[in-house]
C-alpha atoms as a PDB file:
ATOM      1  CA  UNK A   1    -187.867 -47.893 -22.514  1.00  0.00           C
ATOM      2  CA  UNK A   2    -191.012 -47.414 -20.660  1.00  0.00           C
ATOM      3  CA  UNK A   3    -191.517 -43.941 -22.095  1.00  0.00           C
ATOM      4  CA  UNK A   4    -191.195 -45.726 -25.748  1.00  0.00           C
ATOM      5  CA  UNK A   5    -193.882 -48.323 -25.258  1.00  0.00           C
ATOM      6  CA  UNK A   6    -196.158 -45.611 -24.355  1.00  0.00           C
ATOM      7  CA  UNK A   7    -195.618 -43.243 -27.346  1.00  0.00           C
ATOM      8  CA  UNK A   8    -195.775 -45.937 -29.530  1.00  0.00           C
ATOM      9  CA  UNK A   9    -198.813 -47.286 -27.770  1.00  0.00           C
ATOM     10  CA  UNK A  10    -200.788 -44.213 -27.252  1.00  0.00           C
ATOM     11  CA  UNK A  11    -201.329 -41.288 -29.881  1.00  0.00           C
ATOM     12  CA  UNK A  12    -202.013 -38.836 -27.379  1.00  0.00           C
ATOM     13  CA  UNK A  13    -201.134 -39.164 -23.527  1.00  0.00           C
ATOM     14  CA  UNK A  14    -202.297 -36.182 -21.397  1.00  0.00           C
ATOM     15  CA  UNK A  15    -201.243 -35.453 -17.569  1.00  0.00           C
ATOM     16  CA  UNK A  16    -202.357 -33.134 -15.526  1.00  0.00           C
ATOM     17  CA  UNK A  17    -201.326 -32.182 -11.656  1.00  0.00           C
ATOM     18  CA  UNK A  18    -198.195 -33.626 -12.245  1.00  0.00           C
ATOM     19  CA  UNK A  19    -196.921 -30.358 -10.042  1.00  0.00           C
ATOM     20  CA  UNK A  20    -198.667 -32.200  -6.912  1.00  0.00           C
ATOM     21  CA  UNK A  21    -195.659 -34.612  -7.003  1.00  0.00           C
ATOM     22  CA  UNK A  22    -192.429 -34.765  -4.658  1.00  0.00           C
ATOM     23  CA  UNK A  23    -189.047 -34.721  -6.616  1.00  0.00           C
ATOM     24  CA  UNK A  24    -187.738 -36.676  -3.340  1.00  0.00           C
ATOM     25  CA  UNK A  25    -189.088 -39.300  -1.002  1.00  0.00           C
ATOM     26  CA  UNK A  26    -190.727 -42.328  -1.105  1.00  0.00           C
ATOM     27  CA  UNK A  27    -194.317 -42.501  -2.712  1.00  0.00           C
ATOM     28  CA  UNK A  28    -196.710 -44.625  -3.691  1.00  0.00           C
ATOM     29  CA  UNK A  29    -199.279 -44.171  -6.428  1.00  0.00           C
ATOM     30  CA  UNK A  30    -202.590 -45.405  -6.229  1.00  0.00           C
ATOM     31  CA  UNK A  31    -204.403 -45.662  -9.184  1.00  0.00           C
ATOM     32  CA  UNK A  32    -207.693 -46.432 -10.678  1.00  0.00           C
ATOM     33  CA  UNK A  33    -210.217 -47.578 -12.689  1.00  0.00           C
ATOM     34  CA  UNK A  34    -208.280 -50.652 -13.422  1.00  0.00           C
ATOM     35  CA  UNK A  35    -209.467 -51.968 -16.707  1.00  0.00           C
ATOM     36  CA  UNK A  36    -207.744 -55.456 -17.508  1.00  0.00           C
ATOM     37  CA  UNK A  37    -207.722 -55.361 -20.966  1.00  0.00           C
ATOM     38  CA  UNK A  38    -203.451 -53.462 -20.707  1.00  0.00           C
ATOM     39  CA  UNK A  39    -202.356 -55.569 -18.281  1.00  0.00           C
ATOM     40  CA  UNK A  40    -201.929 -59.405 -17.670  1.00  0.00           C
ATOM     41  CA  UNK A  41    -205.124 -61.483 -16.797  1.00  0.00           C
ATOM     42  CA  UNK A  42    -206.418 -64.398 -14.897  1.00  0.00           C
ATOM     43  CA  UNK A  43    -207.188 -67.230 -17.492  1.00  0.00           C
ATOM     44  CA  UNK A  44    -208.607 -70.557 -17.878  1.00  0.00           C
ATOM     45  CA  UNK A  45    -206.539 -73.027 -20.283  1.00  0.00           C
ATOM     46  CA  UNK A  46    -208.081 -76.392 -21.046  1.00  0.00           C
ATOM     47  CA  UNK A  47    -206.215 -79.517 -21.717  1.00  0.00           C
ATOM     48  CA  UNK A  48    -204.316 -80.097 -24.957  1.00  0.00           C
ATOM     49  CA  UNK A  49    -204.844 -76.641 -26.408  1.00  0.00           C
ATOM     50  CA  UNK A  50    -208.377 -76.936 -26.539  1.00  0.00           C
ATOM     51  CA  UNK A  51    -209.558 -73.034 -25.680  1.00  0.00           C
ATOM     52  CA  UNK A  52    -209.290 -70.942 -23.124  1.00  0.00           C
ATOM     53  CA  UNK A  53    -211.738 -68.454 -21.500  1.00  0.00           C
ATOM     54  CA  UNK A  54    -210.040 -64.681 -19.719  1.00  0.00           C
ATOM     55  CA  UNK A  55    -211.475 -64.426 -15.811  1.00  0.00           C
ATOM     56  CA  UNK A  56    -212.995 -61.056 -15.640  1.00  0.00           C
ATOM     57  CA  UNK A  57    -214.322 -61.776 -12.035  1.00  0.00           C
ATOM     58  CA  UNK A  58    -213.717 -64.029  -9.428  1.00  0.00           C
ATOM     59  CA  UNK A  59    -217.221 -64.476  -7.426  1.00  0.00           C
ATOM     60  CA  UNK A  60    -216.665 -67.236  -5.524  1.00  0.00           C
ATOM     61  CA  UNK A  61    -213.704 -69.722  -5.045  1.00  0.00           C
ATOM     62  CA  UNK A  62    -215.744 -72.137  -6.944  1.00  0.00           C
ATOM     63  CA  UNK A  63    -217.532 -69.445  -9.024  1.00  0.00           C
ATOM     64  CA  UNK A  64    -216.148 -67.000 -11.492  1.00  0.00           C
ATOM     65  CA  UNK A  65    -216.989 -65.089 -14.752  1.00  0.00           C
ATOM     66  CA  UNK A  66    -215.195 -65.218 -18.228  1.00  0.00           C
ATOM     67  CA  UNK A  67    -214.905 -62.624 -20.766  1.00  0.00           C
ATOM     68  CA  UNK A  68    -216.642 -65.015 -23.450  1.00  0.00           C
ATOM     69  CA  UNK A  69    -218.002 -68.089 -23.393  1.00  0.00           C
ATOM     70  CA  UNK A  70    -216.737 -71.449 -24.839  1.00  0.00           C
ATOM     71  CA  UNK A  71    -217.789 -72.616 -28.038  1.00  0.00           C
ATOM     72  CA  UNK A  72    -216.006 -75.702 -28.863  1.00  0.00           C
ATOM     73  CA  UNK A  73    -218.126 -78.643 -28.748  1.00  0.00           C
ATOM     74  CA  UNK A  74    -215.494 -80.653 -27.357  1.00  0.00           C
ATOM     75  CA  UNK A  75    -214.382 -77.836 -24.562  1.00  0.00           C
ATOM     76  CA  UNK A  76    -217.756 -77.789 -23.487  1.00  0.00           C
ATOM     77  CA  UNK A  77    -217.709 -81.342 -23.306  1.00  0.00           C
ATOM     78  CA  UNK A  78    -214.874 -81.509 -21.120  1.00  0.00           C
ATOM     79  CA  UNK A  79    -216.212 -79.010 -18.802  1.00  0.00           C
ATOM     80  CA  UNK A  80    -219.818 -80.470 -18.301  1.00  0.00           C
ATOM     81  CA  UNK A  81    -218.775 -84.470 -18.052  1.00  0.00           C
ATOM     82  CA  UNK A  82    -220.079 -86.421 -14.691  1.00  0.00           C
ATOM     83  CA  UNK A  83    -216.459 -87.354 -14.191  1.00  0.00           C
ATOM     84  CA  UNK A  84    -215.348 -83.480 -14.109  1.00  0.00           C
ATOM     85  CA  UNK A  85    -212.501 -81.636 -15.500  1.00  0.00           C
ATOM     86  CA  UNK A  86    -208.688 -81.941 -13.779  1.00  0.00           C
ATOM     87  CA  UNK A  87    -207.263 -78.682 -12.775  1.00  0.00           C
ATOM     88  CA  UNK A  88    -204.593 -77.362 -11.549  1.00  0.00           C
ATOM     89  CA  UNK A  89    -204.160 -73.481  -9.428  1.00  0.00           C
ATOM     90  CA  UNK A  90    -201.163 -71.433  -9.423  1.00  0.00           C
ATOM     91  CA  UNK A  91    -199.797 -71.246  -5.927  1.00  0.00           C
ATOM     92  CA  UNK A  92    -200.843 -68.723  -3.336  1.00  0.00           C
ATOM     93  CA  UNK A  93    -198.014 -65.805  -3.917  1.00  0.00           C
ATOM     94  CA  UNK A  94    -196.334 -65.041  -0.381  1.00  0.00           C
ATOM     95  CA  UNK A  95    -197.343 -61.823   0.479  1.00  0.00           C
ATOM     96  CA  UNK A  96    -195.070 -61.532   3.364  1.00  0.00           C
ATOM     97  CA  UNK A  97    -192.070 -61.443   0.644  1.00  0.00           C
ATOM     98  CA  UNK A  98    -193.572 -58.998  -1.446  1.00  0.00           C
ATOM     99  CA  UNK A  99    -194.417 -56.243   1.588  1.00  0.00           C
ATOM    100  CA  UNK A 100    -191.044 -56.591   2.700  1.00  0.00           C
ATOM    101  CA  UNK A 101    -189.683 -55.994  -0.819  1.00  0.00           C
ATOM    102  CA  UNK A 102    -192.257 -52.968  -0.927  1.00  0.00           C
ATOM    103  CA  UNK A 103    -190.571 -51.583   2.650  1.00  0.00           C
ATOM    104  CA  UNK A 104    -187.138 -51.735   1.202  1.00  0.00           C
ATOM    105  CA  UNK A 105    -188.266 -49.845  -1.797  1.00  0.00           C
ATOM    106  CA  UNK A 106    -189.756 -47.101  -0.327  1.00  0.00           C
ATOM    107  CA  UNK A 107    -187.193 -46.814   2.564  1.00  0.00           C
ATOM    108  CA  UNK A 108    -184.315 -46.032  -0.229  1.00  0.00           C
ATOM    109  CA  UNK A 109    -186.568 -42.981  -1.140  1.00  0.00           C
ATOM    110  CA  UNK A 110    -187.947 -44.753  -4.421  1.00  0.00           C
ATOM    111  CA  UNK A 111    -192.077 -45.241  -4.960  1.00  0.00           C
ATOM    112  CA  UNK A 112    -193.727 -48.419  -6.477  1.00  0.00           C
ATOM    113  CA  UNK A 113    -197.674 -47.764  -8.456  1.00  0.00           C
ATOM    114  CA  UNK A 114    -200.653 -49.902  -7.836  1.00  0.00           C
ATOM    115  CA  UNK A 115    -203.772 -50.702  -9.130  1.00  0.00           C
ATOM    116  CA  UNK A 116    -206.235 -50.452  -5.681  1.00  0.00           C
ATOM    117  CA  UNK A 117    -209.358 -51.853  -7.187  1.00  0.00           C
ATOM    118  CA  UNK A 118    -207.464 -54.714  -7.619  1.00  0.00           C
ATOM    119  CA  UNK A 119    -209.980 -57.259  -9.252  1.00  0.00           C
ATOM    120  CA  UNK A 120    -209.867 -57.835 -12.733  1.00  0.00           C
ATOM    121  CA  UNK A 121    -212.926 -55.797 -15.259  1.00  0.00           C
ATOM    122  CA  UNK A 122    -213.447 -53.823 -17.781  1.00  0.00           C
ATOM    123  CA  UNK A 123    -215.673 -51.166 -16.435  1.00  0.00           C
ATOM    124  CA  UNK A 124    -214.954 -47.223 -16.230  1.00  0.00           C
ATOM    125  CA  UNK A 125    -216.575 -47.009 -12.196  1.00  0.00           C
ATOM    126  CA  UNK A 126    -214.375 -47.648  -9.048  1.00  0.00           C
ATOM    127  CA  UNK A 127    -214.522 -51.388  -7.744  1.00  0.00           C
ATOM    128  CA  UNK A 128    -214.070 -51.277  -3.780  1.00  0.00           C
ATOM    129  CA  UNK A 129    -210.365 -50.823  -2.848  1.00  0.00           C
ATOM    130  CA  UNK A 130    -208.543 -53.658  -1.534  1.00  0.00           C
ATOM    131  CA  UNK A 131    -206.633 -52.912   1.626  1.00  0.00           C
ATOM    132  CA  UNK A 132    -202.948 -54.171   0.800  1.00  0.00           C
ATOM    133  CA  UNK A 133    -201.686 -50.428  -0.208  1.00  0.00           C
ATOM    134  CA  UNK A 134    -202.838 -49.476   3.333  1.00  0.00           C
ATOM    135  CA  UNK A 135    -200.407 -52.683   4.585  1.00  0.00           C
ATOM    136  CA  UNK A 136    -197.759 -51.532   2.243  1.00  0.00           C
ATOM    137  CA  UNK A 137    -198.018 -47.878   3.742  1.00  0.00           C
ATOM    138  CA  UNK A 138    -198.358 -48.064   7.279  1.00  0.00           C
ATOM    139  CA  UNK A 139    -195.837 -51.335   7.263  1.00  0.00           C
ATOM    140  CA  UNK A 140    -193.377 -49.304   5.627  1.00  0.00           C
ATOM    141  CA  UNK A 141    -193.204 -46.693   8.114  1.00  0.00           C
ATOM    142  CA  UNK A 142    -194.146 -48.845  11.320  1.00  0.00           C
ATOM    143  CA  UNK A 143    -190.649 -50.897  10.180  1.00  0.00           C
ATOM    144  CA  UNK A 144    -188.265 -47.928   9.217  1.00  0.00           C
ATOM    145  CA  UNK A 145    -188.930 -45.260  12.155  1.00  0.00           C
ATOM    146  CA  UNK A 146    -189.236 -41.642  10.799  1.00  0.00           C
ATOM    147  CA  UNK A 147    -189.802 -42.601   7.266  1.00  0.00           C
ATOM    148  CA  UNK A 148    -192.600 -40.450   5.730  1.00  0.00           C
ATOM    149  CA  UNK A 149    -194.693 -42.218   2.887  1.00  0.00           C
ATOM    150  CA  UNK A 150    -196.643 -39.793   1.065  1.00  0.00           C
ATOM    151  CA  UNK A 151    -199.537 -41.609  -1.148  1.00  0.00           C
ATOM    152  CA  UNK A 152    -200.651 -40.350  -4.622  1.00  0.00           C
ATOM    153  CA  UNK A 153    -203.867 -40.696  -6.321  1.00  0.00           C
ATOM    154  CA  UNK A 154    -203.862 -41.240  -9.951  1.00  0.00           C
ATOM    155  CA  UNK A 155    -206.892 -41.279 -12.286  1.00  0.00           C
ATOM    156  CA  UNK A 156    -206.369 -43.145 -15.648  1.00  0.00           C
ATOM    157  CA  UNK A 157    -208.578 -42.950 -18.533  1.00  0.00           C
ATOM    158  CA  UNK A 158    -207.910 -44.518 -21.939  1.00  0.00           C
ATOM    159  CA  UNK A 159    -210.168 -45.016 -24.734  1.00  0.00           C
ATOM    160  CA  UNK A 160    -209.751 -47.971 -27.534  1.00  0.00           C
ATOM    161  CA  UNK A 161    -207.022 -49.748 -25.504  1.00  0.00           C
ATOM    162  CA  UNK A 162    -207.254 -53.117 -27.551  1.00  0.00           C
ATOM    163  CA  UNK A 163    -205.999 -50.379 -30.436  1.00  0.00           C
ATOM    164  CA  UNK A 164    -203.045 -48.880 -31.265  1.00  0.00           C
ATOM    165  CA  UNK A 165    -203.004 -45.043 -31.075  1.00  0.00           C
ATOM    166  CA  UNK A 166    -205.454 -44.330 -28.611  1.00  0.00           C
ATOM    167  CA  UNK A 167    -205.831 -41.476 -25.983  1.00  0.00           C
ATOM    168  CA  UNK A 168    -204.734 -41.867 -22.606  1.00  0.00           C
ATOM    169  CA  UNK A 169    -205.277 -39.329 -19.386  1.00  0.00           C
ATOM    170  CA  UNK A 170    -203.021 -38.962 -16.295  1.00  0.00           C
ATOM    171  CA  UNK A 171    -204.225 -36.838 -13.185  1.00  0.00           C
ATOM    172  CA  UNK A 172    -202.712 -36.693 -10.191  1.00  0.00           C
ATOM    173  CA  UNK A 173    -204.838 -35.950  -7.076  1.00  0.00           C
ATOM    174  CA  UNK A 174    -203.550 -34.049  -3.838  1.00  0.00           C
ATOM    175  CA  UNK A 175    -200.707 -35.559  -1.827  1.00  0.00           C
ATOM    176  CA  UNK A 176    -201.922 -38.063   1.053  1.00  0.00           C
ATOM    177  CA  UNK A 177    -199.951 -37.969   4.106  1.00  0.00           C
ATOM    178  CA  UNK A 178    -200.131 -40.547   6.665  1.00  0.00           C
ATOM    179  CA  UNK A 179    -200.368 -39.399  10.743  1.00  0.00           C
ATOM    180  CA  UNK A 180    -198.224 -41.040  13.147  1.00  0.00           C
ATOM    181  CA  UNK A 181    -201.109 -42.118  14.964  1.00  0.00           C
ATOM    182  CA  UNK A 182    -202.208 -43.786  12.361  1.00  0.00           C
ATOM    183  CA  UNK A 183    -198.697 -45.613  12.301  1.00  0.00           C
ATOM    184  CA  UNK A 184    -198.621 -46.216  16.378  1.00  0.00           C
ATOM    185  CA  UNK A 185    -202.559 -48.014  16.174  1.00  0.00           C
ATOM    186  CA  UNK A 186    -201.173 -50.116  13.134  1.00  0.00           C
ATOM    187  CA  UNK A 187    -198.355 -51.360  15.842  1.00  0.00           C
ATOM    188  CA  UNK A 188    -201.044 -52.673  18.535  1.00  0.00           C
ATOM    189  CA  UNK A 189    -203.391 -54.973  18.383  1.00  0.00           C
ATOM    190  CA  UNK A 190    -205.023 -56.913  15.606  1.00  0.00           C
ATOM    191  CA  UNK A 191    -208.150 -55.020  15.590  1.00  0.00           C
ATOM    192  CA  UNK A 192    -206.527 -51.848  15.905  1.00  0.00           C
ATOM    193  CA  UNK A 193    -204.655 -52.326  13.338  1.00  0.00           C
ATOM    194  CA  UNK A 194    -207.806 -53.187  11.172  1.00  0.00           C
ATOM    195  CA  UNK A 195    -208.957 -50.578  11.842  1.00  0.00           C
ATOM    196  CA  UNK A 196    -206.063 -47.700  11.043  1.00  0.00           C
ATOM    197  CA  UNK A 197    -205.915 -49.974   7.460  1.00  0.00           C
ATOM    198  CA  UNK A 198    -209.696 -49.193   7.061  1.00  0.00           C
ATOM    199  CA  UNK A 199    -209.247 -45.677   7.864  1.00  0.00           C
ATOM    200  CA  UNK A 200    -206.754 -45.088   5.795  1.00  0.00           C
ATOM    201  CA  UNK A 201    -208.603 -47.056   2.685  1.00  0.00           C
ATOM    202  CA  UNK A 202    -211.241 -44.739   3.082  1.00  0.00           C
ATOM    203  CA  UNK A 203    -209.151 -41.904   2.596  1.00  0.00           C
ATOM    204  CA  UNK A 204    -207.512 -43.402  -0.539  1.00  0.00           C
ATOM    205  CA  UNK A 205    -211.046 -43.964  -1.703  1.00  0.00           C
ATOM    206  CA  UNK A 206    -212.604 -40.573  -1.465  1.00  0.00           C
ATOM    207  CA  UNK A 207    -209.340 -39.128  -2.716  1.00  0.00           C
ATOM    208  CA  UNK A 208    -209.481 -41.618  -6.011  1.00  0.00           C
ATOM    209  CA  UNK A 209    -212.859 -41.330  -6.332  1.00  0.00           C
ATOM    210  CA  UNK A 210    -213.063 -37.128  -6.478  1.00  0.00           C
ATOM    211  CA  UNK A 211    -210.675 -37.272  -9.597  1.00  0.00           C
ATOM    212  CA  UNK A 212    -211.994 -40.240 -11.183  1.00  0.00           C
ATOM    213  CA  UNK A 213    -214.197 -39.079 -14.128  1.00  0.00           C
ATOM    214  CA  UNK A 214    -216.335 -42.111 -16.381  1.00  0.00           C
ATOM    215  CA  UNK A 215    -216.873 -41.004 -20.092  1.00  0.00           C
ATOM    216  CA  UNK A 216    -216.683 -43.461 -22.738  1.00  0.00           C
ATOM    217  CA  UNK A 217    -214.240 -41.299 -25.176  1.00  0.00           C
ATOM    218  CA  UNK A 218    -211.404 -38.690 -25.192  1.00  0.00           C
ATOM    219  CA  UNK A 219    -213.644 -35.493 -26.737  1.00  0.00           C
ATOM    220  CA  UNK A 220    -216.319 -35.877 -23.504  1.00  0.00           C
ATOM    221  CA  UNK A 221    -213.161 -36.273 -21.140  1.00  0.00           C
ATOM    222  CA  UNK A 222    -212.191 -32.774 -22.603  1.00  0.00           C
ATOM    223  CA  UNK A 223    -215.342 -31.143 -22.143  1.00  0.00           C
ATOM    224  CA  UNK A 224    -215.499 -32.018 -18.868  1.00  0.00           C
ATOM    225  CA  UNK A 225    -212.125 -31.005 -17.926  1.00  0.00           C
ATOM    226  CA  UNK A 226    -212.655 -28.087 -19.584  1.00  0.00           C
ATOM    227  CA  UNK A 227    -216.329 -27.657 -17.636  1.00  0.00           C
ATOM    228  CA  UNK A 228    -214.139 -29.071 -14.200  1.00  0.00           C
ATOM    229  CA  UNK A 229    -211.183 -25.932 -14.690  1.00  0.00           C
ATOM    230  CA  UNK A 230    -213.846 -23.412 -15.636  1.00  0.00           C
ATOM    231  CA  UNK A 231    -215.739 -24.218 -12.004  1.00  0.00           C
ATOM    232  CA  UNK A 232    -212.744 -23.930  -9.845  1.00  0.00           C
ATOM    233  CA  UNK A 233    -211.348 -20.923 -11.627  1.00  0.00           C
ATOM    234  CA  UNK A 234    -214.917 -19.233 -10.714  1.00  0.00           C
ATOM    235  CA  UNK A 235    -214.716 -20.686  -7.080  1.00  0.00           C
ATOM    236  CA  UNK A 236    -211.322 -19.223  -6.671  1.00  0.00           C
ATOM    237  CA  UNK A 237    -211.926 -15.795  -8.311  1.00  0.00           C
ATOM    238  CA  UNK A 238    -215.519 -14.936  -7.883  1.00  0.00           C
ATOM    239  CA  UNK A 239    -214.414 -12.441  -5.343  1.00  0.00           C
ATOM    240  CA  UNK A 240    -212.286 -10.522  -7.376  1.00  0.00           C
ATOM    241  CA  UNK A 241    -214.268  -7.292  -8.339  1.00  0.00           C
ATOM    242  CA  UNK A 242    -213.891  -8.130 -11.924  1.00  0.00           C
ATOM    243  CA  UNK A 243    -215.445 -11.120 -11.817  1.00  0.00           C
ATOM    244  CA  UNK A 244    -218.513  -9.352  -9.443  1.00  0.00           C
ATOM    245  CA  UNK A 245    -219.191  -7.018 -12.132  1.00  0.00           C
ATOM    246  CA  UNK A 246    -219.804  -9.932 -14.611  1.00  0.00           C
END
């Protein structure tokens, strides 16, 4: 079903590297940029139907920014009055639940995809990861000894995604594997294990962010692959007497 949306969806989906992944074994597949406009967003709904704004950003607890502003004399109303506007927050999500649901998944061999950025734009550059796929990881493999997570980096780039058939790109970066030292710190202390988790979102970073490529359309994404497989082919034959004599 999945594979339908997407054909339907997309004119013209590329992937690349998809050799780099294991047939068996738990994984997990980082990806990035995450650009809200294909998946589901934070909003604002006012009273009664009156408009609603979609939360790129979330600055502050009491601060955030909106995709557009409001324009309805009477939303604005309601949102600047003395006596203030009643709201109402969706309920902190138990994260406990959801990393043992994640552990269980990846202990029966299967692997789950996340979006590391994690905040909610529409830019082409890398937002700072957030540090739950590092939990996720090193949880996994702390609970179930001898399981071996492997982590996957996975640039996306799409083009016109508010359209129907656009362009989308898939490459998958080198396999990440995950020392069992790194697992024994994440065991100790508090600050230890703060520290493995930073560690190891570094790592996810730099591996993310040597495949991620920002061009605003599908044609410059090709000439830069195109410049990208002509560099390493000359990196990994420029010794080869043919090439010499060039």
């Amino acid at each position: 079903m999945c594979n339908v949306v997407l054909n339907i969806f997309f004119s013209k989906i590329r992937w690349d590297g998809a050799h780099r992944i294991l047939v068996e074994g738990p994984i997990i597949f980082i990806a990035a940029p995450h650009s809200n406009q294909l998946y589901v967003s934070n909003s604002i709904l006012l009273p009664k139907g009156l408009s609603s704004a979609v939360v790129t950003l979330v600055v502050l607890d009491m601060e955030l920014l909106i995709k557009k502003e409001f324009k309805k004399l009477r939303a604005i109303e309601l949102l600047t009055s003395e006596e203030g506007c009643p709201f109402k927050c969706l309920p902190d999500v138990n994260q406990e639940s959801i990393y043992r649901s994640v552990h269980k998944t990846l202990n029966e061999g299967n692997c789950i995809a996340i979006f590391s950025d994690g905040s909610f734009h529409d830019h082409t550059e890398m937002l700072p990861l957030k540090a739950g796929v590092t939990v996720m990881v090193l949880g996994a493999m702390h609970a179930h000894l001898g399981l071996d997570v492997k982590i996957v980096p996975c640039r996306l780039n799409y083009f016109h995604p508010h359209k129907f058939h656009s362009c989308a790109m898939f490459e998958f970066g080198m396999l990440i594997t995950i020392s069992l030292e790194l697992v024994e710190k994440f065991k100790n202390s508090r600050a230890e294990k703060h520290e493995v988790c930073g560690k190891l979102l570094d790592t996810n970073y730099n591996a993310l962010k040597s495949i991620t490529v920002r061009v605003l359309d599908y044609k410059t994404l090709m000439v830069v692959e195109l410049d990208w497989h002509f560099v390493y082919g000359y990196d990994k034959y420029k010794k080869d007497p043919r090439v010499m004599e060039l």
